[in-house]
C-alpha atoms as a PDB file:
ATOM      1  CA  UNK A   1      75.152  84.625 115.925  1.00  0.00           C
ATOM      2  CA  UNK A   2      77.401  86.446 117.634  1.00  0.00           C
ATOM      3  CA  UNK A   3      76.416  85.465 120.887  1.00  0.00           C
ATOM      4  CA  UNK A   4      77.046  81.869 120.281  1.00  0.00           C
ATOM      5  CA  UNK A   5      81.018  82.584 118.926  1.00  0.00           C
ATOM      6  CA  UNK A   6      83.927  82.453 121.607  1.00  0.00           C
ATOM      7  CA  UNK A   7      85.302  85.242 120.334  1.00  0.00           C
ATOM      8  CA  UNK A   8      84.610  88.375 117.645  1.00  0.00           C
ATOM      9  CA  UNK A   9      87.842  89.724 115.317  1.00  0.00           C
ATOM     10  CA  UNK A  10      87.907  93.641 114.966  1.00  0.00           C
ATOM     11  CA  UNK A  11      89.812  95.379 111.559  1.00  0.00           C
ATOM     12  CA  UNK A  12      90.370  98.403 110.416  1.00  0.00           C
ATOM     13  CA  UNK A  13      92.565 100.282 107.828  1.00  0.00           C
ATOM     14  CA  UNK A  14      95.130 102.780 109.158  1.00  0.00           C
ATOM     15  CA  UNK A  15      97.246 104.427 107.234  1.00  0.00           C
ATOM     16  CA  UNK A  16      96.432 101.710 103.915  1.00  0.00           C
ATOM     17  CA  UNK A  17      97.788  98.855 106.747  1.00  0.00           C
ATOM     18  CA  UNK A  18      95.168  96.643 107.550  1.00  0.00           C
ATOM     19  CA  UNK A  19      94.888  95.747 111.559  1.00  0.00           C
ATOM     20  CA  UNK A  20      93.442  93.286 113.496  1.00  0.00           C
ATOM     21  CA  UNK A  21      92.127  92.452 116.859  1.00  0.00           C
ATOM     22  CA  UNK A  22      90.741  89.432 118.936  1.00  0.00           C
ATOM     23  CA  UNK A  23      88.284  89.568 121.656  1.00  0.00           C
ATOM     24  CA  UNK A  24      87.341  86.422 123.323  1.00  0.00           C
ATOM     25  CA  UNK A  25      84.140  86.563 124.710  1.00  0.00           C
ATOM     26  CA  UNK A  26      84.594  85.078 127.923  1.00  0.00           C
ATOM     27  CA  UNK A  27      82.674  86.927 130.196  1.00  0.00           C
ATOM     28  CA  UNK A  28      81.710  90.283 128.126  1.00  0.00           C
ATOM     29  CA  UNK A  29      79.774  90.204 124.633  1.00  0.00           C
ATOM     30  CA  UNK A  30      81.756  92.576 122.047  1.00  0.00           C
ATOM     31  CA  UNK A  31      79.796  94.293 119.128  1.00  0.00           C
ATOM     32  CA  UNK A  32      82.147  95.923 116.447  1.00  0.00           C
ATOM     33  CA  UNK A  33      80.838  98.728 114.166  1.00  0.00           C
ATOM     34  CA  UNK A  34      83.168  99.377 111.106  1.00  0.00           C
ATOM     35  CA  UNK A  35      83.409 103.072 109.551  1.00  0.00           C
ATOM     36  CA  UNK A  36      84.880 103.486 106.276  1.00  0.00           C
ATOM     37  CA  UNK A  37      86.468 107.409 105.372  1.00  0.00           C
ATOM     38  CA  UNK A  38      86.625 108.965 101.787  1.00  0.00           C
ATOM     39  CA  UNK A  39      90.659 108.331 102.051  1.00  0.00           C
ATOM     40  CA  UNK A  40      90.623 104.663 102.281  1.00  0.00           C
ATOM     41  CA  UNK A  41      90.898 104.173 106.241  1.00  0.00           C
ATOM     42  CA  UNK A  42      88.592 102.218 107.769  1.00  0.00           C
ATOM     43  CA  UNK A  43      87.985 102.514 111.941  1.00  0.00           C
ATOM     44  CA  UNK A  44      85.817 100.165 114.283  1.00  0.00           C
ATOM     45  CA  UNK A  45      84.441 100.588 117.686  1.00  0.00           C
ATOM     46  CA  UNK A  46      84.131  98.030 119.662  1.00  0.00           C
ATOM     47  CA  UNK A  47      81.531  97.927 122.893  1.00  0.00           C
ATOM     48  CA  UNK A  48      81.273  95.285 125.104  1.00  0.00           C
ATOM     49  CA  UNK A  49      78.427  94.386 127.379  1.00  0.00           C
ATOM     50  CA  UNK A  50      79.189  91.687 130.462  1.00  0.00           C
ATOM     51  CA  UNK A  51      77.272  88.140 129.902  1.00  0.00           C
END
């Protein structure tokens, strides 16, 4: 469904802070892959593809 949503929200745990980030998806399609470590921490990455 994530081709129909105007935009896609990215987290991840640095540090035992959460963070967030918004990507609209105006003219590029985002895909987010989480990662989670043994510590706790958590990392996405994010690829985009244009419409």
């Amino acid at each position: 469904m994530s081709e129909q949503a105007h935009a896609i929200e990215a987290s991840w745990i640095e540090k035992g802070k959460r963070k967030t980030k918004l990507y609209p998806q105006d003219s590029y399609y985002y895909l987010v892959l989480r990662f989670f470590c043994k510590d706790g921490d958590e990392f996405a990455v994010v690829m985009k593809k244009r419409k």
